[in-house]
Protein backbone atom coordinates (compact mmCIF):
# COMPACT_ATOMS: atom_id res chain seq x y z
CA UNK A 1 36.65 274.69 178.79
CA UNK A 2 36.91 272.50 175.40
CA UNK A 3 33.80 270.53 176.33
CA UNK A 4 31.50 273.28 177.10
CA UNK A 5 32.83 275.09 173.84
CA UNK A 6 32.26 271.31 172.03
CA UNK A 7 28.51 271.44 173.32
CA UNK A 8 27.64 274.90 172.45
CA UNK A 9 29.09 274.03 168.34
CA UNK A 10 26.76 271.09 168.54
CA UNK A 11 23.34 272.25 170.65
CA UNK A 12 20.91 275.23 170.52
CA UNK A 13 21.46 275.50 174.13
CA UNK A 14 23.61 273.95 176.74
CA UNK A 15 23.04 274.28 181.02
CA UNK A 16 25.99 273.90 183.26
CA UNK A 17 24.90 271.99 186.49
CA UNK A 18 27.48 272.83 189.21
CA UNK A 19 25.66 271.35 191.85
CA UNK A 20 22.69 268.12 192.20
CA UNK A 21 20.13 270.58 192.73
CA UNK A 22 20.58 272.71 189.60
CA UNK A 23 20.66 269.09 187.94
CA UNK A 24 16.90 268.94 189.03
CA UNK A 25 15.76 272.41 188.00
CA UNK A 26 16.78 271.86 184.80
CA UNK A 27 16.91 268.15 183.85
CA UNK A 28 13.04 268.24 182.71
CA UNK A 29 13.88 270.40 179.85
CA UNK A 30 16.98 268.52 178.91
CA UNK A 31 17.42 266.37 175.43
CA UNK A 32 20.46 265.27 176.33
CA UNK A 33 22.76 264.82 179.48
CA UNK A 34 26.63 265.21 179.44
CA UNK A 35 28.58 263.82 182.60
CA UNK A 36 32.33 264.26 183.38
CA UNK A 37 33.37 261.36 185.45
CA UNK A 38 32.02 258.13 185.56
CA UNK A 39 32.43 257.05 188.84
CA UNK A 40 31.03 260.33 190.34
CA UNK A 41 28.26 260.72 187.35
CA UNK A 42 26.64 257.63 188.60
CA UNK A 43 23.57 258.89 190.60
CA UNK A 44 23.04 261.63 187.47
CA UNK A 45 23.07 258.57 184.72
CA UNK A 46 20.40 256.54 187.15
CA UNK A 47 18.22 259.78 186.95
CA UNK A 48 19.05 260.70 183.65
CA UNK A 49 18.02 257.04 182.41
CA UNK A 50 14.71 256.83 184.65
CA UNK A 51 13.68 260.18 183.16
CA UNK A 52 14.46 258.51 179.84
CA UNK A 53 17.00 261.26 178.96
CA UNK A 54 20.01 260.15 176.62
CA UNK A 55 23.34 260.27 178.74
CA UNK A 56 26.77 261.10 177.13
CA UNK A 57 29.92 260.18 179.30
CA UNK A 58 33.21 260.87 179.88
CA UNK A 59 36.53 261.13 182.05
CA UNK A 60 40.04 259.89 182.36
CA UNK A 61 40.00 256.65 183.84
CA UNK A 62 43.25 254.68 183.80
CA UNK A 63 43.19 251.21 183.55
CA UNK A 64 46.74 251.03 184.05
CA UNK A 65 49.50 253.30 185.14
CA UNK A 66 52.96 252.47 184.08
CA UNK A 67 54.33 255.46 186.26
CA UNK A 68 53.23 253.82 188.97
CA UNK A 69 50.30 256.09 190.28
CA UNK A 70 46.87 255.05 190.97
CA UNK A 71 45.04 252.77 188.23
CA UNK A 72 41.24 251.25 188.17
CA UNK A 73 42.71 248.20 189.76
CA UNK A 74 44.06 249.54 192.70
CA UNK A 75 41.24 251.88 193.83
CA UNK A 76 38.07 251.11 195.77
CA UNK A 77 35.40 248.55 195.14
CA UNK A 78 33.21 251.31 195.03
CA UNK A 79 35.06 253.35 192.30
CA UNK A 80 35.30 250.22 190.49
CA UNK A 81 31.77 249.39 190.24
CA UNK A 82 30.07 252.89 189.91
CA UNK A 83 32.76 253.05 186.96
CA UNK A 84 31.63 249.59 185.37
CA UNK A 85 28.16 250.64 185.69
CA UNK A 86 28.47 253.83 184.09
CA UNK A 87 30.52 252.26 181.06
CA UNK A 88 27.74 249.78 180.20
CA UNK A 89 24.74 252.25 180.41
CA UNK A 90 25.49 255.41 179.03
CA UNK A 91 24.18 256.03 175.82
CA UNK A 92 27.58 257.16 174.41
CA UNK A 93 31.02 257.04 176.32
CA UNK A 94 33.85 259.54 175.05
CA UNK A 95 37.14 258.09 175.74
CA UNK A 96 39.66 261.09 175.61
CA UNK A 97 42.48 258.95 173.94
CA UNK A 98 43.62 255.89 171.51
CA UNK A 99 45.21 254.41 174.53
CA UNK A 100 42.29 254.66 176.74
CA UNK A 101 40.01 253.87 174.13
CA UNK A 102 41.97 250.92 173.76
CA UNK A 103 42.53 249.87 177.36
CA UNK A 104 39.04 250.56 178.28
CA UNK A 105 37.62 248.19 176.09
CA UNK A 106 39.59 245.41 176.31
CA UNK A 107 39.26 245.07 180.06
CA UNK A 108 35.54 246.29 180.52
CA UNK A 109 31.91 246.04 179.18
CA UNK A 110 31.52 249.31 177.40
CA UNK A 111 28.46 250.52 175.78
CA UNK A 112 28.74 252.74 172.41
CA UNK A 113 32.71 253.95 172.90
CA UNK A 114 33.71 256.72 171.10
CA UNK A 115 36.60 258.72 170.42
CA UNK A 116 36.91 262.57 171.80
CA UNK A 117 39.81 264.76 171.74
CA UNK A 118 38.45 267.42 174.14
CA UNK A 119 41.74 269.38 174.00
CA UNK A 120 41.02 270.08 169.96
CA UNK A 121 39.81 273.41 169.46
CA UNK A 122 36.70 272.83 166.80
CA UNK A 123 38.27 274.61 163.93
CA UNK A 124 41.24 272.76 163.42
CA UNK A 125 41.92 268.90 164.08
CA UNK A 126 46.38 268.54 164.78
CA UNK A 127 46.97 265.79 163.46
CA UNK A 128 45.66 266.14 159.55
CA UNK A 129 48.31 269.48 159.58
CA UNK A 130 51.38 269.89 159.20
CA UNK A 131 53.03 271.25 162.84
CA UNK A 132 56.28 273.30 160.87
CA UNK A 133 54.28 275.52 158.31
CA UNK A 134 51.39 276.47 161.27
CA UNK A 135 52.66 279.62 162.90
CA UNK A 136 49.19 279.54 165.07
CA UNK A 137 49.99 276.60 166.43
CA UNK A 138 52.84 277.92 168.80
CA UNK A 139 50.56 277.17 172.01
CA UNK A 140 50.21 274.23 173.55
CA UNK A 141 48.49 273.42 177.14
CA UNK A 142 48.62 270.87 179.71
CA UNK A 143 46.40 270.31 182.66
CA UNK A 144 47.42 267.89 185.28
CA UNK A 145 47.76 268.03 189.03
CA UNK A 146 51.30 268.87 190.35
CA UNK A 147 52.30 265.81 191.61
CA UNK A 148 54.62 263.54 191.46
CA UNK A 149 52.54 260.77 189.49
CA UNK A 150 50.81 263.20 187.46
CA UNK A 151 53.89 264.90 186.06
CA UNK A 152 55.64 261.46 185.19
CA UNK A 153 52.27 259.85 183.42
CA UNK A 154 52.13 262.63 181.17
CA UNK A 155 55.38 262.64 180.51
CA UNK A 156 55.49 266.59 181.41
CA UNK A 157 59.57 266.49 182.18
CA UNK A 158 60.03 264.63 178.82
CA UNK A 159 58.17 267.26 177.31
CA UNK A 160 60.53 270.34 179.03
CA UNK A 161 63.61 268.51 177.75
CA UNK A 162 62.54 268.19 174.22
CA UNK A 163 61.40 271.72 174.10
CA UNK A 164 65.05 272.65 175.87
CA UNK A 165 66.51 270.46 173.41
CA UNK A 166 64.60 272.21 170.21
CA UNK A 167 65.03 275.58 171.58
CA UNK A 168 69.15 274.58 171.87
CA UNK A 169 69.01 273.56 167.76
CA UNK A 170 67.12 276.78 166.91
CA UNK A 171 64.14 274.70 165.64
CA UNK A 172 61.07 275.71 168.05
CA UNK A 173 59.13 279.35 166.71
CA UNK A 174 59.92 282.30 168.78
CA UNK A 175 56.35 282.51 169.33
CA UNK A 176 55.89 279.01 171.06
CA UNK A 177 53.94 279.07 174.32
CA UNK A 178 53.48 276.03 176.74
CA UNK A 179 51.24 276.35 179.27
CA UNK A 180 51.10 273.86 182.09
CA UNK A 181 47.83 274.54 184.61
CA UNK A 182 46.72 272.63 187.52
CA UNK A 183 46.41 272.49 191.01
CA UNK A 184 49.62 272.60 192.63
CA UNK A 185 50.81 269.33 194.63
CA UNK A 186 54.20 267.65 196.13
CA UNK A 187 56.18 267.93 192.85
CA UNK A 188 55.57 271.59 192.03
CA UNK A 189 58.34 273.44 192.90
CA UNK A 190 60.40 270.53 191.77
CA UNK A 191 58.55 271.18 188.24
């Protein structure tokens, strides 16, 4: 995972919590706190905070979907608020895109944004190099469920028929991989 690889290149040590009660075997001997998911990191930033541990937060909330899936605005009042809380009291939010970034903070009360490519590998950042002369660069991934609104908000046909399209010209490396993972849904054998 390219958050848990992030965290070990930045701490001494780093403890995965799968579960609320390895959260509270470990939390006393915590500096810091890293939550995926807002909405469902909630109860672990109240604890975190009373325990006066520093919380860093992330996930990938959509304020708006033009494919037409599920947004912030259409999801329950509970989402909604455990979302808006966790926004304004982390210590540091990670938005995982410009566009999020972007549409987070015009619409909500966000404390310390920042921006985080979690799908950059440390050593190299894409977009300071130039994609033609890289022949390591051959691999790209995409995670996203297998559904229907998934697959069109990431644009994951587009993607196929440019690569189709490049591979027709003679233009993409012989060596390109792309990798598509996720848990499968409605729209994967269509994909």
């Amino acid at each position: 995972n390219a958050d848990f690889a992030a965290l070990e290149a930045a701490c001494d040590e780093v403890v995965a919590c799968s579960s609320l009660l390895d959260f509270f075997k470990n939390i006393s001997k915590a500096d810091y706190v890293y939550c995926w998911w807002w909405s469902r990191s909630f109860h672990i930033l109240l604890i975190s905070k009373l325990l006066n541990k520093k919380v860093f937060m992330t996930g990938a909330l959509h304020m708006f979907d033009e494919s037409g899936g599920p947004d912030f605005y259409n999801k329950s009042f509970f989402f909604r608020l455990f979302n808006r809380l966790s926004l304004k009291f982390a210590d540091v939010n990670l938005l995982i895109s410009k566009s999020q970034l972007m549409q987070i903070t015009s619409h909500l009360n966000v404390k310390n944004p920042a921006l985080y490519y979690p799908s950059l590998t440390n050593k190299k950042n894409l977009y300071n190099l130039p994609l033609r002369n890289e022949q390591d660069l051959c691999h790209f991934s995409v995670i996203c469920w297998m559904n229907k609104d998934q697959l069109k908000r990431k644009g994951i046909f587009y993607v196929i028929d440019a690569i189709s399209e490049l591979n027709h010209r003679n233009s993409i490396p012989k060596n390109f991989k792309l990798t598509i993972a996720g848990k499968k849904g409605n729209y994967t054998e269509q994909l």
